[in-house]
PDB file of N, CA and C in Angstrom:
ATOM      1  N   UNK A   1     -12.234 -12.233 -18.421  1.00  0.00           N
ATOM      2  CA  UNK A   1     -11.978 -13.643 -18.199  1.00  0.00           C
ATOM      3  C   UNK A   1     -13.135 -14.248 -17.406  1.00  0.00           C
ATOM      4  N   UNK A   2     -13.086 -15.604 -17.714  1.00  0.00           N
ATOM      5  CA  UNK A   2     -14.179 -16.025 -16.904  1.00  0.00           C
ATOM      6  C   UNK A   2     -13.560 -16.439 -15.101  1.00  0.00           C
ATOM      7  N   UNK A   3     -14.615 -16.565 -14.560  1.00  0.00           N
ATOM      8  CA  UNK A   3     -14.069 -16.890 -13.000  1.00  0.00           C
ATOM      9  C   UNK A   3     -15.040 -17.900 -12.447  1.00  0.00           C
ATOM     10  N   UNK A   4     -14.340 -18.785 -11.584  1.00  0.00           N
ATOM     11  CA  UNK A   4     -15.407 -19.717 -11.002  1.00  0.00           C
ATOM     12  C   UNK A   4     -14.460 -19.889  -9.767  1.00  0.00           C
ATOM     13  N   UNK A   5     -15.047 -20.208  -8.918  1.00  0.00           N
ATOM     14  CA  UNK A   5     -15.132 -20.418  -7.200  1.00  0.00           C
ATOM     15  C   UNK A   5     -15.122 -21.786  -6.696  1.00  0.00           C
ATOM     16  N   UNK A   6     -13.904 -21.904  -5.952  1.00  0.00           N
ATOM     17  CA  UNK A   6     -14.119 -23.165  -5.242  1.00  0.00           C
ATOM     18  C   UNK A   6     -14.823 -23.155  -4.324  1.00  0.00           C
ATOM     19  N   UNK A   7     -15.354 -24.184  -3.406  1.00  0.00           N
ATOM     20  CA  UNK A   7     -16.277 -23.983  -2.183  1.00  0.00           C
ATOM     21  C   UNK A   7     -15.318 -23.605  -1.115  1.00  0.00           C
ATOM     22  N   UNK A   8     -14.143 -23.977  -1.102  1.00  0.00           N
ATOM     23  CA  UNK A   8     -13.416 -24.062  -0.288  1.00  0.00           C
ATOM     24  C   UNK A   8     -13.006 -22.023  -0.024  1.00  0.00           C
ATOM     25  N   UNK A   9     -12.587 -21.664  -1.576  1.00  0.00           N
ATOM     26  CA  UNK A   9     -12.612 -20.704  -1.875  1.00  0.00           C
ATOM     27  C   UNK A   9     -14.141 -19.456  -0.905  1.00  0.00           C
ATOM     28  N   UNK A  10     -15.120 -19.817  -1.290  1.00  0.00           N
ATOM     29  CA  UNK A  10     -15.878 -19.536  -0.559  1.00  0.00           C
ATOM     30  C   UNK A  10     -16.031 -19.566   0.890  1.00  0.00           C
ATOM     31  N   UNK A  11     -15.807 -20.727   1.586  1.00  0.00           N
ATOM     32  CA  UNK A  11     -15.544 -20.749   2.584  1.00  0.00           C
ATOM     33  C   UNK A  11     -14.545 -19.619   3.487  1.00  0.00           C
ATOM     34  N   UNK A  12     -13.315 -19.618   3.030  1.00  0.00           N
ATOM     35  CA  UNK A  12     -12.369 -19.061   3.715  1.00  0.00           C
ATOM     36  C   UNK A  12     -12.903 -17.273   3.425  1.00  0.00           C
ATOM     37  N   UNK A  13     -13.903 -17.214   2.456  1.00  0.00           N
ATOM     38  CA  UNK A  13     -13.978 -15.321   2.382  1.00  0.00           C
ATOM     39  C   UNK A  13     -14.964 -14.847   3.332  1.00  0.00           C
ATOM     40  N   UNK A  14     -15.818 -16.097   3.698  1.00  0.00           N
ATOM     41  CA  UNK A  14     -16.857 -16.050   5.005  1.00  0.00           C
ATOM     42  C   UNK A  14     -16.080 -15.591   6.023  1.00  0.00           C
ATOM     43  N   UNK A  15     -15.173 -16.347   6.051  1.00  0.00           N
ATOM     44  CA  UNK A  15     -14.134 -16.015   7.718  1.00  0.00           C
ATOM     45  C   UNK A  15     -13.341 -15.186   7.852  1.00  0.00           C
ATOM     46  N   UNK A  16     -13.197 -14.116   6.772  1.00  0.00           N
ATOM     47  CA  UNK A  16     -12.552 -12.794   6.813  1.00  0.00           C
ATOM     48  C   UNK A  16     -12.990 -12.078   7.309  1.00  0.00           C
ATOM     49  N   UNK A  17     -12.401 -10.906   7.558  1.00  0.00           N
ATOM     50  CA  UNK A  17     -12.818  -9.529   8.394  1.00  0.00           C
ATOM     51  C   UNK A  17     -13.241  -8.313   7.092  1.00  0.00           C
ATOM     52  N   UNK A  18     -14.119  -7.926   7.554  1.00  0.00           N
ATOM     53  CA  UNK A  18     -14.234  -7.133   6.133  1.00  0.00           C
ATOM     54  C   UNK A  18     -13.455  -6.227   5.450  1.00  0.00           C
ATOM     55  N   UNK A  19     -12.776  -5.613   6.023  1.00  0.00           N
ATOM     56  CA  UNK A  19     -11.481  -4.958   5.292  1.00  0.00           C
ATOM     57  C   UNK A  19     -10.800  -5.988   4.483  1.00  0.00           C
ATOM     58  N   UNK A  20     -10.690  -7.328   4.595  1.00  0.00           N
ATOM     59  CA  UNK A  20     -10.018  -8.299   3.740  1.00  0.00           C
ATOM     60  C   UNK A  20     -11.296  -8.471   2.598  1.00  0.00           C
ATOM     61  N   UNK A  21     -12.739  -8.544   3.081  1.00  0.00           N
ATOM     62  CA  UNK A  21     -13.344  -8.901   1.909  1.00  0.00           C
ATOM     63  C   UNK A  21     -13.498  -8.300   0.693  1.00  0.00           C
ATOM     64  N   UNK A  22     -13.623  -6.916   1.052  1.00  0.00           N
ATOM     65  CA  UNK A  22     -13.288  -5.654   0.589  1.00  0.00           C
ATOM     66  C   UNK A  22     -12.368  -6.225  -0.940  1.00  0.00           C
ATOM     67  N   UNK A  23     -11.059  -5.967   0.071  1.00  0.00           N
ATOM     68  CA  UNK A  23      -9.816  -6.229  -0.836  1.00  0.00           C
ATOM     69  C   UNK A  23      -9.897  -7.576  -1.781  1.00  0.00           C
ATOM     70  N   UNK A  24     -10.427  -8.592  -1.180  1.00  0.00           N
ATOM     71  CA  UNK A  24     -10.979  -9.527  -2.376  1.00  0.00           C
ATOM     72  C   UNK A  24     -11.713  -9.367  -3.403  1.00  0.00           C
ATOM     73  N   UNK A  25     -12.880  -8.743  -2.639  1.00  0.00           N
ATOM     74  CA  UNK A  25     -14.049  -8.284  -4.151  1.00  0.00           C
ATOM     75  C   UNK A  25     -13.346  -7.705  -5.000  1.00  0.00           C
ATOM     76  N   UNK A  26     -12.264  -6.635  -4.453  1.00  0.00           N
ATOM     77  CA  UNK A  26     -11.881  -5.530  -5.614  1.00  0.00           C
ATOM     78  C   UNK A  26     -11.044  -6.599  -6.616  1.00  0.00           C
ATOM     79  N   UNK A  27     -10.198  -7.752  -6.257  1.00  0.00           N
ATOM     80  CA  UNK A  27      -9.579  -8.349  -6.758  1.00  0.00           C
ATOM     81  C   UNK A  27     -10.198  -9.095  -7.991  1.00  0.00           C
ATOM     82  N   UNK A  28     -11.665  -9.638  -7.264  1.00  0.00           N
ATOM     83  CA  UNK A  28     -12.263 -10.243  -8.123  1.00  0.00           C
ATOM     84  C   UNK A  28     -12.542  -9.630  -9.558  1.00  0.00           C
ATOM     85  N   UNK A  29     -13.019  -8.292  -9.190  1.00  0.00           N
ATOM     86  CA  UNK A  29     -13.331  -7.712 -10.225  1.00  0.00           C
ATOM     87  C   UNK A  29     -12.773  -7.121 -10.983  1.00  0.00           C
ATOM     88  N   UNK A  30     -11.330  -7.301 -10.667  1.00  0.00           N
ATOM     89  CA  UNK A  30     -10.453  -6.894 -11.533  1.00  0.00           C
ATOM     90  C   UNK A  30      -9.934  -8.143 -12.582  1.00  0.00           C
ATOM     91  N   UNK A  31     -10.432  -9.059 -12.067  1.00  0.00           N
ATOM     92  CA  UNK A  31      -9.791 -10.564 -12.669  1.00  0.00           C
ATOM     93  C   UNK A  31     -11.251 -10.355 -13.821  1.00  0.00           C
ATOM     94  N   UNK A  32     -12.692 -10.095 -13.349  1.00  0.00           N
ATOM     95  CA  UNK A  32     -13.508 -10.400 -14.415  1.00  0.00           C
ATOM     96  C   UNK A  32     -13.264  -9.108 -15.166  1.00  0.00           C
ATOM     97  N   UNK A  33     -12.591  -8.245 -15.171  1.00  0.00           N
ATOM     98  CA  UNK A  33     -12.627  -7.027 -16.387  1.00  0.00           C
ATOM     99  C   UNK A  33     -11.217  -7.436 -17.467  1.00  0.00           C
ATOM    100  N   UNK A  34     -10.204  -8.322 -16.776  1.00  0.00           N
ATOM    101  CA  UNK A  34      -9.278  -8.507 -17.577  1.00  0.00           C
ATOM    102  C   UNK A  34      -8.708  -9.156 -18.539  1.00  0.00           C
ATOM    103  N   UNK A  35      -8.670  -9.120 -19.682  1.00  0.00           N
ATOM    104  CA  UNK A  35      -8.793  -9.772 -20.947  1.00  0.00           C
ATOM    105  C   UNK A  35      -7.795 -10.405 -20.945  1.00  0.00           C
ATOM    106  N   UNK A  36      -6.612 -10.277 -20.027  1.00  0.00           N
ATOM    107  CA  UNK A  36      -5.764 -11.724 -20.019  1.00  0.00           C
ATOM    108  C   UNK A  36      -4.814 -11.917 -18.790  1.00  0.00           C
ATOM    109  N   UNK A  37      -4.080 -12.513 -18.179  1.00  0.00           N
ATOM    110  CA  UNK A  37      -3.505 -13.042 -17.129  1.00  0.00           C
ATOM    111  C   UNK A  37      -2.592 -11.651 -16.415  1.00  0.00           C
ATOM    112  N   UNK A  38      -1.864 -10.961 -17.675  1.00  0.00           N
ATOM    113  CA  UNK A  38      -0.938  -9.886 -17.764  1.00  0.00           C
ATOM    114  C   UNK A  38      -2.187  -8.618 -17.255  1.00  0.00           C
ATOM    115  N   UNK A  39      -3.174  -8.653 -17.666  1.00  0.00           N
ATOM    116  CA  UNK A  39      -4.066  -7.332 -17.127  1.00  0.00           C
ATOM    117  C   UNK A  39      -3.925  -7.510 -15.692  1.00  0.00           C
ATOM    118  N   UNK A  40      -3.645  -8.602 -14.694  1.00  0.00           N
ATOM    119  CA  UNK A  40      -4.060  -8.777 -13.163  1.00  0.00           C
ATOM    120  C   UNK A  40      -3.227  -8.250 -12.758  1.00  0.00           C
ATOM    121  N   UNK A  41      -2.634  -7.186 -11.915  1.00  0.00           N
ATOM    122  CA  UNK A  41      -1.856  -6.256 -10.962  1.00  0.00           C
ATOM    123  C   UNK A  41      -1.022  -7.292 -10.222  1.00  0.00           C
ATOM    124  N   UNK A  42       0.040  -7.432 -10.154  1.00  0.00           N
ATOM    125  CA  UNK A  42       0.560  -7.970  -8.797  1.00  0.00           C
ATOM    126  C   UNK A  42       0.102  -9.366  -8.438  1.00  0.00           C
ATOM    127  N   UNK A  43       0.598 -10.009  -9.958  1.00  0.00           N
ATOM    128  CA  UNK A  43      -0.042 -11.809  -9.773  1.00  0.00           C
ATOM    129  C   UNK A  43       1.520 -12.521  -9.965  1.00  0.00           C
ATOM    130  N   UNK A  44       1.776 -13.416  -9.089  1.00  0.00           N
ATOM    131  CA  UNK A  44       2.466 -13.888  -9.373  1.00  0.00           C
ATOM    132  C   UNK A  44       2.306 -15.896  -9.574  1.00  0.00           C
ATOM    133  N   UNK A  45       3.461 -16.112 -10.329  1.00  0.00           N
ATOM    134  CA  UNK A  45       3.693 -17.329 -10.126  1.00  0.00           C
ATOM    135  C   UNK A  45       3.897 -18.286  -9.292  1.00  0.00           C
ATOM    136  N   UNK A  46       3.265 -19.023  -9.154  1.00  0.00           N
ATOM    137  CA  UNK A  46       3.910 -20.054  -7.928  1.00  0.00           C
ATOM    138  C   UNK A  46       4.482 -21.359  -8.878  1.00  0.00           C
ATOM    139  N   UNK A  47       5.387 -21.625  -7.560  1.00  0.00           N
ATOM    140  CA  UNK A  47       6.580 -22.399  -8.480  1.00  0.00           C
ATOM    141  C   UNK A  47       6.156 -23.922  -8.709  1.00  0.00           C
ATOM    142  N   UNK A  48       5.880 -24.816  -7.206  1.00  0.00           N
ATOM    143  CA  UNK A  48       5.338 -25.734  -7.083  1.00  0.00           C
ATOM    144  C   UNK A  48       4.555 -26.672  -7.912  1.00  0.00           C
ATOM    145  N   UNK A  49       3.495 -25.430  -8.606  1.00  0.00           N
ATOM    146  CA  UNK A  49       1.943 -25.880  -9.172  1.00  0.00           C
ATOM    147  C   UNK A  49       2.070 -25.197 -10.356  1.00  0.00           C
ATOM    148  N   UNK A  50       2.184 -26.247 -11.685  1.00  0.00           N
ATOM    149  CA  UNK A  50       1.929 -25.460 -12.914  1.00  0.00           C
ATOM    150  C   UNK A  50       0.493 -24.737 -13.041  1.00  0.00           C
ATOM    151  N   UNK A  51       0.233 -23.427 -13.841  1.00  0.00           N
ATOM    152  CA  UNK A  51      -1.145 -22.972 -14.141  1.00  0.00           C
ATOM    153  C   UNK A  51      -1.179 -22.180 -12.243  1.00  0.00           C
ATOM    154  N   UNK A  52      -0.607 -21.987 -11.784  1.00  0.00           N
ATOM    155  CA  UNK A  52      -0.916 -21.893 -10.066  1.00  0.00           C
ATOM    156  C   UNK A  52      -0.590 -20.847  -9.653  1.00  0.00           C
ATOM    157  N   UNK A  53      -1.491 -19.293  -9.143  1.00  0.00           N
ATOM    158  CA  UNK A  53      -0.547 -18.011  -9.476  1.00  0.00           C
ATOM    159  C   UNK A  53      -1.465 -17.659  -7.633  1.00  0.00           C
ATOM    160  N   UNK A  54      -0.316 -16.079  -7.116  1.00  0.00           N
ATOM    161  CA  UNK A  54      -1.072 -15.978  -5.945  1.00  0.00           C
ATOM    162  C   UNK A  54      -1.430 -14.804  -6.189  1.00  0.00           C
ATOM    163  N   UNK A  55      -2.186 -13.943  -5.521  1.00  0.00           N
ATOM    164  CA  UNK A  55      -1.980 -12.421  -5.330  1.00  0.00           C
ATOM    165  C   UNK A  55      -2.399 -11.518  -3.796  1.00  0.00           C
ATOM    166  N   UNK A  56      -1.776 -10.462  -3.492  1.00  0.00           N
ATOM    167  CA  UNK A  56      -1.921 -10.264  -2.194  1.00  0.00           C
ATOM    168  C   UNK A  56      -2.940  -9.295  -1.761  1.00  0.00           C
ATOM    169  N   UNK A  57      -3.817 -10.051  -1.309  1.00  0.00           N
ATOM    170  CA  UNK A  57      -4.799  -8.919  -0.669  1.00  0.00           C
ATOM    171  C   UNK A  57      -4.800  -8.511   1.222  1.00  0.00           C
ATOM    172  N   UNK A  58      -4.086  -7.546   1.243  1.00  0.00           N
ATOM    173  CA  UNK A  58      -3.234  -7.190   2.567  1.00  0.00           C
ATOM    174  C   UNK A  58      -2.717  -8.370   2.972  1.00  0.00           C
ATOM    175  N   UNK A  59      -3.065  -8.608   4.420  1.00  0.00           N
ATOM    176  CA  UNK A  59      -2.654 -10.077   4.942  1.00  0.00           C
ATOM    177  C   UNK A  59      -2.681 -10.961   4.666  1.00  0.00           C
ATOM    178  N   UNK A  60      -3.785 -11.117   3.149  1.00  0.00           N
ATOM    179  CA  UNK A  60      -4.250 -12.612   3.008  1.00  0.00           C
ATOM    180  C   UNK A  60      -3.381 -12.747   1.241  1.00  0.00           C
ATOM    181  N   UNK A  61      -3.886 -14.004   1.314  1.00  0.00           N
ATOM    182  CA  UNK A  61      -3.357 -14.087   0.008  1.00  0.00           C
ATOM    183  C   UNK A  61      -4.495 -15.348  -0.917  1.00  0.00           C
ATOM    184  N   UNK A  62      -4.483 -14.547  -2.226  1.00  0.00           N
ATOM    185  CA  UNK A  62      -5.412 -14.947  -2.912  1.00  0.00           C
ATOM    186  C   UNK A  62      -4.886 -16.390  -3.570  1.00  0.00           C
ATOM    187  N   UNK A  63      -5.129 -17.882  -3.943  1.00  0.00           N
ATOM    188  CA  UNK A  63      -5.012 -18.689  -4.366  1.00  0.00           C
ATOM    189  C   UNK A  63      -5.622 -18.681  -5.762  1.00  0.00           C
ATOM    190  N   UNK A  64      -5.245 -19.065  -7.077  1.00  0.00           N
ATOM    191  CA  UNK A  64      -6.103 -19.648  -8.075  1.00  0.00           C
ATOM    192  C   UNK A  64      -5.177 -20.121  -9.059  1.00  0.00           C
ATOM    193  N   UNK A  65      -5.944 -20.700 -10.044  1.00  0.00           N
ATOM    194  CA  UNK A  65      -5.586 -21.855 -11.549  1.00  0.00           C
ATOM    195  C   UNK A  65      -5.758 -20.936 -12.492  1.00  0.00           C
ATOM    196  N   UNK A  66      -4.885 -20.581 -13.351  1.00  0.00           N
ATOM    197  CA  UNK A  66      -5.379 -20.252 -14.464  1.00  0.00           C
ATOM    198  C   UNK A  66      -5.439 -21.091 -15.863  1.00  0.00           C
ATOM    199  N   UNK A  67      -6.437 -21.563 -16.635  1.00  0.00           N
ATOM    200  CA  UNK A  67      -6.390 -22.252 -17.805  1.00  0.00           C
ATOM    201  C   UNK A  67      -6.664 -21.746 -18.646  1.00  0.00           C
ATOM    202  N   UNK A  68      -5.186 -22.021 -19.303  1.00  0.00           N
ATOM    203  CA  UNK A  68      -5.299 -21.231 -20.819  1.00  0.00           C
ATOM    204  C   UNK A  68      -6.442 -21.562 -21.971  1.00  0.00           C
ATOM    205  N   UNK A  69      -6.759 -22.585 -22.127  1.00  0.00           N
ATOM    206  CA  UNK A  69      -7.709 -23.079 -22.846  1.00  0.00           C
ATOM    207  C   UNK A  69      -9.126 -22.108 -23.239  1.00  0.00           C
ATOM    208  N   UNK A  70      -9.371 -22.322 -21.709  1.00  0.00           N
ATOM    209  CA  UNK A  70     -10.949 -21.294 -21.903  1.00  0.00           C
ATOM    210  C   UNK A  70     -10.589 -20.109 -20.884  1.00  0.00           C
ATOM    211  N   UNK A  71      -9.713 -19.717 -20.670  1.00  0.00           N
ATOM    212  CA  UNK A  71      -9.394 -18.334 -20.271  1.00  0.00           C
ATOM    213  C   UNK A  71     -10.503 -18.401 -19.224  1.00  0.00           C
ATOM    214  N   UNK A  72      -9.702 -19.593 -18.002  1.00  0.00           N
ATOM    215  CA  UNK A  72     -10.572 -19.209 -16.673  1.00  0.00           C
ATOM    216  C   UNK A  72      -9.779 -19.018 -15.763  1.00  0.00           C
ATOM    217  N   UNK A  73     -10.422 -18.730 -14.574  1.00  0.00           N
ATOM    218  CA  UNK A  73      -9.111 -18.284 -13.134  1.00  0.00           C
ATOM    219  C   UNK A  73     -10.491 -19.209 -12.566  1.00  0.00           C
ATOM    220  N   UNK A  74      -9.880 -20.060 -11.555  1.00  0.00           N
ATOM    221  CA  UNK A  74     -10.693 -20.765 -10.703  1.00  0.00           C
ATOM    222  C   UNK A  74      -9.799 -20.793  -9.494  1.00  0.00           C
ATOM    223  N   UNK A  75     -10.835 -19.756  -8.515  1.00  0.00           N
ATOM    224  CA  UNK A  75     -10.378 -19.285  -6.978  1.00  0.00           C
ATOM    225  C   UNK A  75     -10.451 -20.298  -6.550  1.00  0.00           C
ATOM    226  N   UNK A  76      -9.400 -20.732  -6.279  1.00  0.00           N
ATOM    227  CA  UNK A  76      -8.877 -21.899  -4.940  1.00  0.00           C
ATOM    228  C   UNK A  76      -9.507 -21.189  -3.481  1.00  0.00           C
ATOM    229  N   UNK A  77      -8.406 -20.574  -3.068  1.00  0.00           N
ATOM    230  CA  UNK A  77      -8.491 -20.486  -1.915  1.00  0.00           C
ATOM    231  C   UNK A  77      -7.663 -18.949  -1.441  1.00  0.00           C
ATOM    232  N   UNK A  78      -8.310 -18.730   0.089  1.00  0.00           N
ATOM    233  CA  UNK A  78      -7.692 -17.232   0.343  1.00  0.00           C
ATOM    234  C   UNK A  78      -7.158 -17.437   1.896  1.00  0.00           C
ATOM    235  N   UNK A  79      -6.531 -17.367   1.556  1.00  0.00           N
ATOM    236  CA  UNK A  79      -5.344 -18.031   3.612  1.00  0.00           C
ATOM    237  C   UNK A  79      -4.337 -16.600   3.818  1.00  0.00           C
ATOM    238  N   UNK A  80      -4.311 -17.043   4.818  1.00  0.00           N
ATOM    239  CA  UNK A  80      -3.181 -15.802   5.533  1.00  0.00           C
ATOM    240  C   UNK A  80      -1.392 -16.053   5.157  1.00  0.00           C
ATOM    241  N   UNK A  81      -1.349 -15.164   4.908  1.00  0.00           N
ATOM    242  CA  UNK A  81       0.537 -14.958   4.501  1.00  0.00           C
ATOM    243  C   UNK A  81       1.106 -16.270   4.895  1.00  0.00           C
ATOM    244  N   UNK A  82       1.346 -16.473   6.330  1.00  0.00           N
ATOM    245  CA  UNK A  82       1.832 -17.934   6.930  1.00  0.00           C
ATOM    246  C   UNK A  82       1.424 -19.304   6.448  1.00  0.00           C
ATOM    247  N   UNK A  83       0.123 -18.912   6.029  1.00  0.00           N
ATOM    248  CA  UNK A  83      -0.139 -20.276   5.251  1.00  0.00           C
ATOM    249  C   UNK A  83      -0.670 -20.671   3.487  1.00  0.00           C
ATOM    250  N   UNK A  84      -0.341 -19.858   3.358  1.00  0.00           N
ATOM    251  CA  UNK A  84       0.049 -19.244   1.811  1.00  0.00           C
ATOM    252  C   UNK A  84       0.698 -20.719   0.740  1.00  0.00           C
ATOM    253  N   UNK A  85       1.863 -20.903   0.954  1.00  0.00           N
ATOM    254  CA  UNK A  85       2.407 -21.551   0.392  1.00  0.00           C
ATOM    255  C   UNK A  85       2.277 -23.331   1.502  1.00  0.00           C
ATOM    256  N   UNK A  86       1.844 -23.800   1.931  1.00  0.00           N
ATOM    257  CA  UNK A  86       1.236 -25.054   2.335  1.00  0.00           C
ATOM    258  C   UNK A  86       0.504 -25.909   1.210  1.00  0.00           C
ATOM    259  N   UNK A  87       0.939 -26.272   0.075  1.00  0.00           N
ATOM    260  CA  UNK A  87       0.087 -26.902  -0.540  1.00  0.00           C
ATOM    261  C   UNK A  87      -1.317 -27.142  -0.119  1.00  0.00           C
ATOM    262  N   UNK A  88      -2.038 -25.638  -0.500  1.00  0.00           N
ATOM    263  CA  UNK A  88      -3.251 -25.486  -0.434  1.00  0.00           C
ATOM    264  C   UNK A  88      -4.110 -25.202  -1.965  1.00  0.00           C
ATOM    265  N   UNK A  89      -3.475 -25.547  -3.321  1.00  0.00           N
ATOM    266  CA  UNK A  89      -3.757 -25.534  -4.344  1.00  0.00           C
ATOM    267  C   UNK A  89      -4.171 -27.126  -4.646  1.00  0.00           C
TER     268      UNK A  89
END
């Protein structure tokens, strides 16, 4: 699949501790090897935001869009458990 990055997205992986970045990269690269939404481990839906899925990398939690169209995931954002669900999509 393809992947693209919000800035914001970027931002918040600067301010991790590296054991979290870690766990992101691996995430990432599991999103670019996977030929469709169902290949991603442990993605779920969010209810709120159509196209709007999370996934957990230890403490943090991964934000993104998925569009069916051109089969992209565009990383929102990566926040901590507590602020997870804050309309941050």
């Amino acid at each position: 699949m393809n992947v693209e990055y919000h800035r914001n997205f970027v931002k918040d992986v600067d301010k991790l501790p590296l054991s979290a970045i870690k766990a992101v990269a691996i995430f990432v690269n599991e999103v670019k090897a996977a030929k469709t939404l169902r290949d991603v481990k442990h993605c779920k839906k969010l209810e709120a935001v159509e196209n709007a899925y999370r996934v957990r990398c230890g403490d943090y939690r991964v934000l993104f869009l998925f569009i069916v169209k051109n089969d992209t995931v565009y990383l929102r954002r990566v926040v901590s458990r507590g602020q997870a669900y804050k309309k941050h999509i």
